[in-house]
PDB file of N, CA and C in Angstrom:
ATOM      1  N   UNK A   1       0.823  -1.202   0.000  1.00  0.00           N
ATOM      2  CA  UNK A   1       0.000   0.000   0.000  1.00  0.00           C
ATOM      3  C   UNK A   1       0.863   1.260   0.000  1.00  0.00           C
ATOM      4  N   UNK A   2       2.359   1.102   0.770  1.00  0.00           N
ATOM      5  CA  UNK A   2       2.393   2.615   0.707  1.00  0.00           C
ATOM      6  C   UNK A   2       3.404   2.716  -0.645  1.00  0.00           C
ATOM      7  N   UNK A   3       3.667   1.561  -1.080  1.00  0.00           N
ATOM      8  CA  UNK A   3       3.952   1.672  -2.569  1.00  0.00           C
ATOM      9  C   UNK A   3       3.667   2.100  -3.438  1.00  0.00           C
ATOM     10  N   UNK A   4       2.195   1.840  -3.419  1.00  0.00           N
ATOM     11  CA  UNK A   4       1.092   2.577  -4.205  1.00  0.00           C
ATOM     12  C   UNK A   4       1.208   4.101  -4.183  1.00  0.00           C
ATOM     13  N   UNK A   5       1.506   4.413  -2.605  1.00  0.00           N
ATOM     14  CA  UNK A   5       1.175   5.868  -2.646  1.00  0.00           C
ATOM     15  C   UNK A   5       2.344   6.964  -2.935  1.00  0.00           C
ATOM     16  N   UNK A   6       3.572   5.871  -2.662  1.00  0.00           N
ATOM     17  CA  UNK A   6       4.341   6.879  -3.329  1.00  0.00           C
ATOM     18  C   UNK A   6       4.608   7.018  -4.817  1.00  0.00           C
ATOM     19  N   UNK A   7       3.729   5.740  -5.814  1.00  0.00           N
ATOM     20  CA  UNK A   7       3.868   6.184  -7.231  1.00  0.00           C
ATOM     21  C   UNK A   7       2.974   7.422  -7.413  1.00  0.00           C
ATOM     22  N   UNK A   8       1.696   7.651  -6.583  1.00  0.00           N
ATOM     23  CA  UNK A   8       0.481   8.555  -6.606  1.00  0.00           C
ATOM     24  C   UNK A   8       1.642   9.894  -6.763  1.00  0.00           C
ATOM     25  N   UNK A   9       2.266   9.951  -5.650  1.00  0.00           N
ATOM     26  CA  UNK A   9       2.663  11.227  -4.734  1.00  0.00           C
ATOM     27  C   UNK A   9       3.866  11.597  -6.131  1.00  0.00           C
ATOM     28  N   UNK A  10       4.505  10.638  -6.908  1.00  0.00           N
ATOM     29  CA  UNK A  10       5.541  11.105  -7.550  1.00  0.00           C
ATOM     30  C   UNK A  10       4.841  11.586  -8.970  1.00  0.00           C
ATOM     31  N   UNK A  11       3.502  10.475  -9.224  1.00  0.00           N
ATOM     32  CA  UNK A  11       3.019  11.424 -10.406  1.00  0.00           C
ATOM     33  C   UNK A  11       2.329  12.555 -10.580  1.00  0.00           C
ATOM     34  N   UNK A  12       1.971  12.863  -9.297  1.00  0.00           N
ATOM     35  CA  UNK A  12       1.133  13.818  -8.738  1.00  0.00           C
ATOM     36  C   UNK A  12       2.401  15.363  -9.520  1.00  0.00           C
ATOM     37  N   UNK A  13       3.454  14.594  -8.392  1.00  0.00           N
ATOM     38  CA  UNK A  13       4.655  16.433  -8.581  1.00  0.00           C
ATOM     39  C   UNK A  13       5.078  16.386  -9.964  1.00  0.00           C
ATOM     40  N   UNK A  14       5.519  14.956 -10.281  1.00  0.00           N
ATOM     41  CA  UNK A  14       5.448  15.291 -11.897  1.00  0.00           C
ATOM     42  C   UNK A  14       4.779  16.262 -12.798  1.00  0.00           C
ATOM     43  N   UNK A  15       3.791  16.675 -12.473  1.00  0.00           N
ATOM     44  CA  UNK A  15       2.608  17.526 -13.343  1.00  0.00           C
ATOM     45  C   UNK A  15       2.851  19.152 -13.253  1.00  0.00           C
ATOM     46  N   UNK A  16       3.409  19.542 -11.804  1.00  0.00           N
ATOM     47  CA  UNK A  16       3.673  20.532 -11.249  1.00  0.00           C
ATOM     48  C   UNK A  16       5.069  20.757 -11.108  1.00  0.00           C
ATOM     49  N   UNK A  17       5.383  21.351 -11.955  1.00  0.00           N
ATOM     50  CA  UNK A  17       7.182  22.178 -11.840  1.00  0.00           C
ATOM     51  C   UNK A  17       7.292  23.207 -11.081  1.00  0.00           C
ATOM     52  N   UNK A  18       8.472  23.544 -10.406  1.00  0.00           N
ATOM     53  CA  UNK A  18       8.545  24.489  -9.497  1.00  0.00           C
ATOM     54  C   UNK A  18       8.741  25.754 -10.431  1.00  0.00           C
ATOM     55  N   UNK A  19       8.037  26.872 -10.277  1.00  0.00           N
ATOM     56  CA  UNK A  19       7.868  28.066 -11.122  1.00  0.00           C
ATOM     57  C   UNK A  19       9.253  28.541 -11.089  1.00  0.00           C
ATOM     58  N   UNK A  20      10.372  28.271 -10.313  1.00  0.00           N
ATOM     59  CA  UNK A  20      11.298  29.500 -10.028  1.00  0.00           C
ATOM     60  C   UNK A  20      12.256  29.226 -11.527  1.00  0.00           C
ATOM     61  N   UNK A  21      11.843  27.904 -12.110  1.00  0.00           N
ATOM     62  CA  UNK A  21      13.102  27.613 -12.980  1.00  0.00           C
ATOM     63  C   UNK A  21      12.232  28.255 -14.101  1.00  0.00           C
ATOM     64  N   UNK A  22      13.017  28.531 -15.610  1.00  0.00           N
ATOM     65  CA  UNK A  22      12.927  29.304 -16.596  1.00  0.00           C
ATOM     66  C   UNK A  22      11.793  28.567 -17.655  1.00  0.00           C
ATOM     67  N   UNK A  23      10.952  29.148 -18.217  1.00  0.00           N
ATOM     68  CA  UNK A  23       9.718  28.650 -18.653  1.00  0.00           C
ATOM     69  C   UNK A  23       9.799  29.277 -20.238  1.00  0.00           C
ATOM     70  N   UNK A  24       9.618  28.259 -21.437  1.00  0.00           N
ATOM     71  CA  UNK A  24       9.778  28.986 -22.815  1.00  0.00           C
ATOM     72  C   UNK A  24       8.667  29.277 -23.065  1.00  0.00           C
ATOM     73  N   UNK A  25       8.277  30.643 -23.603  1.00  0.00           N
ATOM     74  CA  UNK A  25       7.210  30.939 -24.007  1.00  0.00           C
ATOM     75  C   UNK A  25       6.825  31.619 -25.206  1.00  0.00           C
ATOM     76  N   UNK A  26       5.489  31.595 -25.592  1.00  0.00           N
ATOM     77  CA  UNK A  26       5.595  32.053 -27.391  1.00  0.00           C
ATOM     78  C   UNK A  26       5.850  34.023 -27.260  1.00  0.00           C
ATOM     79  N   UNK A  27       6.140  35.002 -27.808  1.00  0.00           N
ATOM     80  CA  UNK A  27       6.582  36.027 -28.354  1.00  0.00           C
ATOM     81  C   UNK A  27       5.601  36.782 -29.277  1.00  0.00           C
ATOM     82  N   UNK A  28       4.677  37.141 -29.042  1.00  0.00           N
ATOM     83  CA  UNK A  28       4.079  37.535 -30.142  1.00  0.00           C
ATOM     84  C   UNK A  28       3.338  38.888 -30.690  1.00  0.00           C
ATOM     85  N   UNK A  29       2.749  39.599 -31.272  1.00  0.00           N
ATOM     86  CA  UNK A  29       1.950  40.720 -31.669  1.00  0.00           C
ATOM     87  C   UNK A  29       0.928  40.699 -32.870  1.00  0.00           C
ATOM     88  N   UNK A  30       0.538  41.719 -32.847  1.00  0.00           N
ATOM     89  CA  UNK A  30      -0.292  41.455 -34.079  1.00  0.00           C
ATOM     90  C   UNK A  30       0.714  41.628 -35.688  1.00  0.00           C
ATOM     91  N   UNK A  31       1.449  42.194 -35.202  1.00  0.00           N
ATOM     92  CA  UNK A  31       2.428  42.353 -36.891  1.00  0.00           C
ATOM     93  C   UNK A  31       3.435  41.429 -36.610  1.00  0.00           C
ATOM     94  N   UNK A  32       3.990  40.807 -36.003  1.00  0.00           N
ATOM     95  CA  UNK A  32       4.620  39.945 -35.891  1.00  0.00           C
ATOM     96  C   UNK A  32       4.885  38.330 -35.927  1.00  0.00           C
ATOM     97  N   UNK A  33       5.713  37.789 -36.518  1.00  0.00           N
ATOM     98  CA  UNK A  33       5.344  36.057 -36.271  1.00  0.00           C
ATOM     99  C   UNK A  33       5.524  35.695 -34.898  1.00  0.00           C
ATOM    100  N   UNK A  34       4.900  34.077 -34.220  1.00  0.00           N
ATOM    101  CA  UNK A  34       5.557  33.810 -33.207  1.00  0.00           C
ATOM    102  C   UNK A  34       6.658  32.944 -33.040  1.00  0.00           C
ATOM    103  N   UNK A  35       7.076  33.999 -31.830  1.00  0.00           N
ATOM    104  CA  UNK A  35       8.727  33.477 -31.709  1.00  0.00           C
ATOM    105  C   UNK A  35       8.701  32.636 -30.407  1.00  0.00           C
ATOM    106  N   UNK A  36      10.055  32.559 -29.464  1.00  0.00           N
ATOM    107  CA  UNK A  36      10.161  32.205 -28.477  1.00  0.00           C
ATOM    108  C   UNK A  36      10.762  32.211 -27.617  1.00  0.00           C
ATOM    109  N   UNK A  37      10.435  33.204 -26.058  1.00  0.00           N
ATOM    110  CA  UNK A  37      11.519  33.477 -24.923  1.00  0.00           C
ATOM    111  C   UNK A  37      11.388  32.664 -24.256  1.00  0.00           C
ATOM    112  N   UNK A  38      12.081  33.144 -23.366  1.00  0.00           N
ATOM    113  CA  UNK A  38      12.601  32.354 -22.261  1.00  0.00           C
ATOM    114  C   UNK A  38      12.178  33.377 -20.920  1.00  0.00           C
ATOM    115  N   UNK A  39      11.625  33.107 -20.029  1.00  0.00           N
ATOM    116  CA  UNK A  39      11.639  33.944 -18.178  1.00  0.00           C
ATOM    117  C   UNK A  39      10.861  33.367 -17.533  1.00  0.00           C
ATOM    118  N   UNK A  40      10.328  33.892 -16.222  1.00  0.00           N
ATOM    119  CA  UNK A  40       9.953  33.015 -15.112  1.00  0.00           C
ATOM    120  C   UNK A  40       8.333  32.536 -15.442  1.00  0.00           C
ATOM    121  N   UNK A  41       7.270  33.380 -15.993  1.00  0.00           N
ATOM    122  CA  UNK A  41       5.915  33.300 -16.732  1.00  0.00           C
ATOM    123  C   UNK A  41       5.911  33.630 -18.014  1.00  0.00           C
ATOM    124  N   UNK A  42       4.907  33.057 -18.526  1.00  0.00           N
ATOM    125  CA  UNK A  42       3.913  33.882 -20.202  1.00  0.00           C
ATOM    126  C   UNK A  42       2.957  34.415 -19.627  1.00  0.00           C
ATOM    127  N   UNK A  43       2.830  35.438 -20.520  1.00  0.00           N
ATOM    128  CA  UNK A  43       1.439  35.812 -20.293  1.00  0.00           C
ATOM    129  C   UNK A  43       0.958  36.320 -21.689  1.00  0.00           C
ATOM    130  N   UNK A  44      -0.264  36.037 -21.634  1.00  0.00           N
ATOM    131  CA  UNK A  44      -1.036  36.240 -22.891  1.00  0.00           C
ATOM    132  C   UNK A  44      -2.488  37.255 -22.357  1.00  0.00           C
ATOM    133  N   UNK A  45      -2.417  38.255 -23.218  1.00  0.00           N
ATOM    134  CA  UNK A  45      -3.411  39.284 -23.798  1.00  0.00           C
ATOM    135  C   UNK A  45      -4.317  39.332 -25.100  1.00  0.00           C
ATOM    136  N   UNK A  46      -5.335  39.418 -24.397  1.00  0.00           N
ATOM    137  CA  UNK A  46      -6.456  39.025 -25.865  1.00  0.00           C
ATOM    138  C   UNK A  46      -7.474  40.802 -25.445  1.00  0.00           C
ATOM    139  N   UNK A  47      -7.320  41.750 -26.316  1.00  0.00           N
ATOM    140  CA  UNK A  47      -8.358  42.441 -26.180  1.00  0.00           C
ATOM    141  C   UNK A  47      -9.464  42.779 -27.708  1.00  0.00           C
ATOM    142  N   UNK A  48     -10.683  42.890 -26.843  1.00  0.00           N
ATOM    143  CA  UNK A  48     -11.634  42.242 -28.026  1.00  0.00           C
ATOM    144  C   UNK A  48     -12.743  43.245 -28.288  1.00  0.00           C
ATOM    145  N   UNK A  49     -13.492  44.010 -29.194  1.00  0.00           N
ATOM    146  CA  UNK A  49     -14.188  44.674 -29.292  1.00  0.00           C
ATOM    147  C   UNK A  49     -14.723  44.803 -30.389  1.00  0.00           C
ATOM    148  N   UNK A  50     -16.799  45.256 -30.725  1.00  0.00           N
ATOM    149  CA  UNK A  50     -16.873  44.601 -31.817  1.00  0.00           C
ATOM    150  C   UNK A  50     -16.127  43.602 -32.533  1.00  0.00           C
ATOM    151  N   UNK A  51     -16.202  42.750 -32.143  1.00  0.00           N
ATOM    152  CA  UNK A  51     -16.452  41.249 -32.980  1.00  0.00           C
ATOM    153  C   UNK A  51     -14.959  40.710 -33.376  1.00  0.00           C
ATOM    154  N   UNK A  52     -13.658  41.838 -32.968  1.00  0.00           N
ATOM    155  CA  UNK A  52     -12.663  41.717 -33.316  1.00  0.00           C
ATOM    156  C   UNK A  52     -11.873  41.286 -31.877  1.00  0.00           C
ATOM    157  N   UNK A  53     -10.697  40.510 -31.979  1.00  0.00           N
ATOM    158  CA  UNK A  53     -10.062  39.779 -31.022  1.00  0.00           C
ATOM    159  C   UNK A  53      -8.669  39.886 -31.394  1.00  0.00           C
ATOM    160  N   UNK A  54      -8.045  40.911 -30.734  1.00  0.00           N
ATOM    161  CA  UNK A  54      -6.253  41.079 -31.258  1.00  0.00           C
ATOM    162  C   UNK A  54      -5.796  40.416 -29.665  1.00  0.00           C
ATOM    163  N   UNK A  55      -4.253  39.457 -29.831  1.00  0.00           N
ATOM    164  CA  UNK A  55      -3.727  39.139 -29.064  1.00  0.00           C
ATOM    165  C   UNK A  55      -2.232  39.120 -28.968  1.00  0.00           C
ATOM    166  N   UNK A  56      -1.771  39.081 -27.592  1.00  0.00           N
ATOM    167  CA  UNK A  56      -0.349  39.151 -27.999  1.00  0.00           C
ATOM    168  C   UNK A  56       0.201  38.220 -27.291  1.00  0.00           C
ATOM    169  N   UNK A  57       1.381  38.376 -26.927  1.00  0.00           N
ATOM    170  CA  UNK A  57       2.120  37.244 -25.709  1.00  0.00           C
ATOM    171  C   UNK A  57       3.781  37.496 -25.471  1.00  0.00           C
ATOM    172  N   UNK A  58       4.038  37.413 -24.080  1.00  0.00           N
ATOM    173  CA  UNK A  58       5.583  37.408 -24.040  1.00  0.00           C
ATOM    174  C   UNK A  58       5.639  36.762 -22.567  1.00  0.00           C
ATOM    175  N   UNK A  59       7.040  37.133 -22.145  1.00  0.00           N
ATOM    176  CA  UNK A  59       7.304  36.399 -21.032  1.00  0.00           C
ATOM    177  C   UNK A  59       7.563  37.780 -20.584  1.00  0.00           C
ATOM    178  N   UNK A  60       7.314  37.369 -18.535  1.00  0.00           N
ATOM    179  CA  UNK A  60       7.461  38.014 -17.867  1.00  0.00           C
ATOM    180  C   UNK A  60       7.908  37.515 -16.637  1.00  0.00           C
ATOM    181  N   UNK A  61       8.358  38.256 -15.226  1.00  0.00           N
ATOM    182  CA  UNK A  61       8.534  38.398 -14.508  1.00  0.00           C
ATOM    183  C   UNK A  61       7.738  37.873 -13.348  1.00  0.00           C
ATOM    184  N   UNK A  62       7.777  37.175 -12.446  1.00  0.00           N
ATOM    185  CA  UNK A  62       7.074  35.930 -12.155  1.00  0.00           C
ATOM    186  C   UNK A  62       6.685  37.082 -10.341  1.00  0.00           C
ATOM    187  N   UNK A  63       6.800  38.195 -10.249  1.00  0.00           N
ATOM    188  CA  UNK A  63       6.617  38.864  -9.064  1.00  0.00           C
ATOM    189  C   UNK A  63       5.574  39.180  -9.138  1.00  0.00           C
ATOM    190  N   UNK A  64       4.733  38.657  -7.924  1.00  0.00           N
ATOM    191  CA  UNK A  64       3.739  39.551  -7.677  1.00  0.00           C
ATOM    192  C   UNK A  64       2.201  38.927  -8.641  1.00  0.00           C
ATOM    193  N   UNK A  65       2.609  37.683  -9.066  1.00  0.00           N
ATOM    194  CA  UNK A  65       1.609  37.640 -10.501  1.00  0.00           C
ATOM    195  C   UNK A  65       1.307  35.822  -9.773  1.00  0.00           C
ATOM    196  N   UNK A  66      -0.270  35.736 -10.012  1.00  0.00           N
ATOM    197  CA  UNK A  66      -0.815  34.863  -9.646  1.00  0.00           C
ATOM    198  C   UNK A  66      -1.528  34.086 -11.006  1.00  0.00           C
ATOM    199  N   UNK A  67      -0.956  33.050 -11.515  1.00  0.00           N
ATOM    200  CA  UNK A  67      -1.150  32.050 -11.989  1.00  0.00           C
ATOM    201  C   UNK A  67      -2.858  31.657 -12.578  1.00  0.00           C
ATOM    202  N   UNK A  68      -3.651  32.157 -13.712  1.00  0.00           N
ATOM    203  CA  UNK A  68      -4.692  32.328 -14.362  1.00  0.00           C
ATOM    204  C   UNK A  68      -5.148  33.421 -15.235  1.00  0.00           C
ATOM    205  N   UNK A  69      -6.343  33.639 -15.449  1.00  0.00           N
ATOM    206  CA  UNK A  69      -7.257  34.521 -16.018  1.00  0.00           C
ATOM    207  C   UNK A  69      -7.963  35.994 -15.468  1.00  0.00           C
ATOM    208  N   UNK A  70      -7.432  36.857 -15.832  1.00  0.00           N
ATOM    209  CA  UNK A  70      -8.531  37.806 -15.216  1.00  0.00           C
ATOM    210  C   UNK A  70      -9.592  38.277 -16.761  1.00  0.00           C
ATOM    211  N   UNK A  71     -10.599  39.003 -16.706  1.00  0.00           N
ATOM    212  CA  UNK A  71     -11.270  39.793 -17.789  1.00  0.00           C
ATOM    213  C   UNK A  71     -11.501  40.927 -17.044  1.00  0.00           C
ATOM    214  N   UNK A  72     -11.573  41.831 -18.059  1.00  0.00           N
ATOM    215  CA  UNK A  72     -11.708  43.487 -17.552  1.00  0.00           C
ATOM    216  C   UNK A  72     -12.967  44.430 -18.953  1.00  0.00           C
ATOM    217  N   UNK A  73     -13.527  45.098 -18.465  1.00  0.00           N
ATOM    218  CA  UNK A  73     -14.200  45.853 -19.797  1.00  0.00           C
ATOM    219  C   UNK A  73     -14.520  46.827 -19.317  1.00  0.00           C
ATOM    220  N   UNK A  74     -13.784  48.111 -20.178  1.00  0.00           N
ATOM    221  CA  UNK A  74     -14.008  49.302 -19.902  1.00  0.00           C
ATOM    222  C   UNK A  74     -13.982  49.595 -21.485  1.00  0.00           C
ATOM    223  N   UNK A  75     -15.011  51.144 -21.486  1.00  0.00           N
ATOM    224  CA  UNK A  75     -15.699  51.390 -22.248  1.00  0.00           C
ATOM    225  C   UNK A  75     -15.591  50.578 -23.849  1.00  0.00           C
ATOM    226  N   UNK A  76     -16.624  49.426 -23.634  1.00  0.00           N
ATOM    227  CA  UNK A  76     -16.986  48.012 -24.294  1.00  0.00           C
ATOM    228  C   UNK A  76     -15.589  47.806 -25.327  1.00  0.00           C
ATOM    229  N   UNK A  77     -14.587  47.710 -24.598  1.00  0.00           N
ATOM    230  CA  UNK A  77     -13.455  46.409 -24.708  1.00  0.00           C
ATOM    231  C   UNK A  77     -12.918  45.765 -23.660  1.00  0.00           C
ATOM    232  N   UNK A  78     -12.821  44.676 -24.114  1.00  0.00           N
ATOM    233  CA  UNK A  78     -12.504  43.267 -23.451  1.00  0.00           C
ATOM    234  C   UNK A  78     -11.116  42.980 -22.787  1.00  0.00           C
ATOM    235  N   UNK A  79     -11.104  43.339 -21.846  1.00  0.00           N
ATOM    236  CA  UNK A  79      -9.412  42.499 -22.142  1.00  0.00           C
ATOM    237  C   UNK A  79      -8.940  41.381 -21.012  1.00  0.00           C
ATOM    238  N   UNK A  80      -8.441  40.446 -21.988  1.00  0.00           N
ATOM    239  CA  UNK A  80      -8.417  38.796 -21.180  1.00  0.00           C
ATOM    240  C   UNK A  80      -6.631  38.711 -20.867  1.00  0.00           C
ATOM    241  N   UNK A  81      -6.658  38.779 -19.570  1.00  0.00           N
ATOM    242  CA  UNK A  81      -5.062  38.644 -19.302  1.00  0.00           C
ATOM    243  C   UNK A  81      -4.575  37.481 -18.701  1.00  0.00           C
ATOM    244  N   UNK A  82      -3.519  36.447 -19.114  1.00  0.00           N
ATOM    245  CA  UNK A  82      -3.467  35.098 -18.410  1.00  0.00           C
ATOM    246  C   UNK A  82      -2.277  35.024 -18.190  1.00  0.00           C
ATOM    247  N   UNK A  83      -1.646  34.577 -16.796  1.00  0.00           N
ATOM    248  CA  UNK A  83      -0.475  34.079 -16.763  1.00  0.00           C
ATOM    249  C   UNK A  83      -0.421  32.943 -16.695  1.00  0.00           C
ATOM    250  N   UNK A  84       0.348  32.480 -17.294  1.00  0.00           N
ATOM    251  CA  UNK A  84       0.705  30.824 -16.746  1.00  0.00           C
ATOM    252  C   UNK A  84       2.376  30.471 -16.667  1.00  0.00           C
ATOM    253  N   UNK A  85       2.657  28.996 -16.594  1.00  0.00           N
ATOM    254  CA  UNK A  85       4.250  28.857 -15.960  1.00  0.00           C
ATOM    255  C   UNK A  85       4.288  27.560 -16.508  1.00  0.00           C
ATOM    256  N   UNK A  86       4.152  26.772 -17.669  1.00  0.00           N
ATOM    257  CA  UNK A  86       4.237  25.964 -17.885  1.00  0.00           C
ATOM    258  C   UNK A  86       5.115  25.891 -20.004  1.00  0.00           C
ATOM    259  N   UNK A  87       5.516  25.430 -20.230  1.00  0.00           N
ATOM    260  CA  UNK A  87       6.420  25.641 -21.312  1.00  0.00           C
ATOM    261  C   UNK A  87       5.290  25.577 -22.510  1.00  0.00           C
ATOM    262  N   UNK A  88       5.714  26.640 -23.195  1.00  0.00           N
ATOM    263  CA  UNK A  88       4.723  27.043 -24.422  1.00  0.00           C
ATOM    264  C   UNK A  88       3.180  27.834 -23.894  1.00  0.00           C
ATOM    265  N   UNK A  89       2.808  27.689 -22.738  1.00  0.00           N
ATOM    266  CA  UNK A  89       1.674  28.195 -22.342  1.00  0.00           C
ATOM    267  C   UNK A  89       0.972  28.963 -22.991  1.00  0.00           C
ATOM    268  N   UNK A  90       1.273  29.981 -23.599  1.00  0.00           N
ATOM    269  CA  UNK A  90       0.526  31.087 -23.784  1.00  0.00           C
ATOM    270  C   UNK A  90       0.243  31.054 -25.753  1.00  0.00           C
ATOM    271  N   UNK A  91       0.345  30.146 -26.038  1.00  0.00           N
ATOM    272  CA  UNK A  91       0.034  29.742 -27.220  1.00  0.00           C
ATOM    273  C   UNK A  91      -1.756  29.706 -27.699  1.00  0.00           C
ATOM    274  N   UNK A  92      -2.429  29.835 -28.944  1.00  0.00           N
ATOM    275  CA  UNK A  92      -3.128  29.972 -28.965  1.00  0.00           C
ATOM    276  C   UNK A  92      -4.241  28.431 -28.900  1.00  0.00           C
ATOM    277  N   UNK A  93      -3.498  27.689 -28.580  1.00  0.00           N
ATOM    278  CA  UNK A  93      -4.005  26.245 -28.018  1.00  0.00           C
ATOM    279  C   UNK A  93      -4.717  26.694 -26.940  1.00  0.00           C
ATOM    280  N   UNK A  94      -4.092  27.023 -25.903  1.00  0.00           N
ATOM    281  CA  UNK A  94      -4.928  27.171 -24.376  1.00  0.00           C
ATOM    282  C   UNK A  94      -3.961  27.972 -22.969  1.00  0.00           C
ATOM    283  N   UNK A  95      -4.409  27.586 -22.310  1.00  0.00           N
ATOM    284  CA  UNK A  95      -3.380  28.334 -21.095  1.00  0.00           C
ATOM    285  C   UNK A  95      -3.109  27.293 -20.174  1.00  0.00           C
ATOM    286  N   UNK A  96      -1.871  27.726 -19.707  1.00  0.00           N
ATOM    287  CA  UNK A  96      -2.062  26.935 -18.466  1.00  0.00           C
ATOM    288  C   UNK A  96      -1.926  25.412 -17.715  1.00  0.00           C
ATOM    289  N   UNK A  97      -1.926  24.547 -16.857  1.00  0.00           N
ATOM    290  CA  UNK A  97      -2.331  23.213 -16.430  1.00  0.00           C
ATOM    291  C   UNK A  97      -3.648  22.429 -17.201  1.00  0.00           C
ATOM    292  N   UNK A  98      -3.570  21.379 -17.065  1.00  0.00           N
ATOM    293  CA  UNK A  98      -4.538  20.667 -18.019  1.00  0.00           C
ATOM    294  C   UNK A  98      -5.060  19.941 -16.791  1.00  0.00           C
ATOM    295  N   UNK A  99      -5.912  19.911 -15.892  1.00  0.00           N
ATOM    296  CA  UNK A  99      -6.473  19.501 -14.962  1.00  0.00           C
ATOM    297  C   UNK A  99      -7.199  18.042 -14.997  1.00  0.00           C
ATOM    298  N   UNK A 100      -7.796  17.549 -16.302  1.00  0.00           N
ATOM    299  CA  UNK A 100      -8.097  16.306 -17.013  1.00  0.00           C
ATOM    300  C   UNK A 100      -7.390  15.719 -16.914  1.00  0.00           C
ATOM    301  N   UNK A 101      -5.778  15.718 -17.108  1.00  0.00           N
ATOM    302  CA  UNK A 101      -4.708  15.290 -17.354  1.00  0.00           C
ATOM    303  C   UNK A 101      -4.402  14.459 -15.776  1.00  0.00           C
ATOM    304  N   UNK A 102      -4.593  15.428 -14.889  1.00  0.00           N
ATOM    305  CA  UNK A 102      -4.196  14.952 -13.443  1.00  0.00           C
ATOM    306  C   UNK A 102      -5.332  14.293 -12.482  1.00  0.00           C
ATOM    307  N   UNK A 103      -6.773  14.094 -13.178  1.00  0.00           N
ATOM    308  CA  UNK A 103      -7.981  13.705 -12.518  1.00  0.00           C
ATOM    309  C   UNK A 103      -7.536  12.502 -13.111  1.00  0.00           C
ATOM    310  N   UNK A 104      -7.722  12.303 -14.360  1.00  0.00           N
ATOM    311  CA  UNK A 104      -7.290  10.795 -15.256  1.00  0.00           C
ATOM    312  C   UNK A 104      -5.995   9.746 -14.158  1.00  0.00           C
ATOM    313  N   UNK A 105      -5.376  10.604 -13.971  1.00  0.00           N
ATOM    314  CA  UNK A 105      -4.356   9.980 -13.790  1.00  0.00           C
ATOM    315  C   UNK A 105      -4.362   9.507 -12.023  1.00  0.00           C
ATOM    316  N   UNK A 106      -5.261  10.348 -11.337  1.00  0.00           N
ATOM    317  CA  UNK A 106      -5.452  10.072 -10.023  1.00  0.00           C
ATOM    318  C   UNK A 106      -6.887   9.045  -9.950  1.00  0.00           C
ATOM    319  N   UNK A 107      -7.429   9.001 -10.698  1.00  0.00           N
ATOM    320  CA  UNK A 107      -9.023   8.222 -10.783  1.00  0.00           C
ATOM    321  C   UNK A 107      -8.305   6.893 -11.548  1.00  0.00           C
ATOM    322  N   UNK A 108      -7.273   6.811 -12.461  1.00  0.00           N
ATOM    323  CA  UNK A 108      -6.298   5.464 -12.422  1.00  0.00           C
ATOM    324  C   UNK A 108      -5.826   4.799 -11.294  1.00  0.00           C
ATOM    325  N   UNK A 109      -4.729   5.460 -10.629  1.00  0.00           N
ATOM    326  CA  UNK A 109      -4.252   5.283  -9.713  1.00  0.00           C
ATOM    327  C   UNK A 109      -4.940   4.564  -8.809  1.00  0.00           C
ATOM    328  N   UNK A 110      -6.087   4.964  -7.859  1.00  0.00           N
ATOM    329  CA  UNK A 110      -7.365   4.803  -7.494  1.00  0.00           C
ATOM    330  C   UNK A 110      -7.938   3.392  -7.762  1.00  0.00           C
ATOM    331  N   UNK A 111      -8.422   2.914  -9.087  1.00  0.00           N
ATOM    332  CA  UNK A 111      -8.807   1.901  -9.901  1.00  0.00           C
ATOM    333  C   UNK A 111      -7.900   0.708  -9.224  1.00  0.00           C
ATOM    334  N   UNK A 112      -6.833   1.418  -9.691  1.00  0.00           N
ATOM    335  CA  UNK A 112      -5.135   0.425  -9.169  1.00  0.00           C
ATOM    336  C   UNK A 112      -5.281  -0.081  -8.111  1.00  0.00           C
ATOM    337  N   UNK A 113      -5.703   0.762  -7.369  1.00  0.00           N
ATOM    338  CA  UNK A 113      -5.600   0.247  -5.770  1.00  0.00           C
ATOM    339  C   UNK A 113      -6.791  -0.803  -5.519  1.00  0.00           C
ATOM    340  N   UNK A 114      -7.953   0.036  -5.612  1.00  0.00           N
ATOM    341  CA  UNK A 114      -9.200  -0.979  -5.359  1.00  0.00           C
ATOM    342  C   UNK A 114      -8.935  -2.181  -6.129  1.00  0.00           C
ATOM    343  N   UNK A 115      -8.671  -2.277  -7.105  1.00  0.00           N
ATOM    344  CA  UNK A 115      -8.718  -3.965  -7.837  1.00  0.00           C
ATOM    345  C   UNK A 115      -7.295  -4.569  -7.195  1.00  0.00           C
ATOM    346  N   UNK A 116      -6.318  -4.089  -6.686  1.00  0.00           N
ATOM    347  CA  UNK A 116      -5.498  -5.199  -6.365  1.00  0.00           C
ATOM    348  C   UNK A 116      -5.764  -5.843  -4.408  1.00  0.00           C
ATOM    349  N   UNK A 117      -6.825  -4.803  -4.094  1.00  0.00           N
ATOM    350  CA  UNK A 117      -6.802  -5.620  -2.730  1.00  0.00           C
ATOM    351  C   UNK A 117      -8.041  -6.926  -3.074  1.00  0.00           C
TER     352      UNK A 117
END
């Protein structure tokens, strides 16, 4: 049993990297192609108005900055700001942790256990 739990506990941190180390992230603008830095977060900006959606992205500075989504709208534009800390993040795929990824893998785990007692 506690075999079990330390494969849980190691795939668990697997999923979660410690933010302090250097994170590649996409580079981008509206006139520009995307490229790719290097620093402690990405963050990606989407502001949107009538029907139009410009976005950008770079890396930043990991102070002070809490890990998700905010939205803001002042006089009717949008603007979607995300940090994340995971390599490539801020790409126009998605943001962020994949939470599916780590339910799957703990609702396995789980399975594992109940069928071998």
């Amino acid at each position: 049993m506690k075999t079990h739990f330390g494969v849980i506990v190691l795939l668990i941190g697997s999923l979660y990297p410690i933010t302090s180390e250097a994170v590649r992230c996409y580079e981008y603008s509206i006139a520009s192609q995307k490229t790719q830095c290097t620093g402690e977060m990405c963050l990606k900006t989407a502001l949107s108005a009538d029907g139009v959606t410009v976005e950008s992205g770079s890396c930043v500075s990991a102070s002070g900055v809490i890990i998700g989504c905010t939205d803001n709208t002042v006089i009717g534009i949008k603007t979607t700001t995300c940090y994340c800390d995971t390599d490539l993040c801020n790409g126009a795929e998605g943001l962020g942790r994949r939470p599916g990824i780590l339910l799957g893998l703990l609702l396995s785990a789980l399975m594992s256990l109940l069928i071998a007692q």
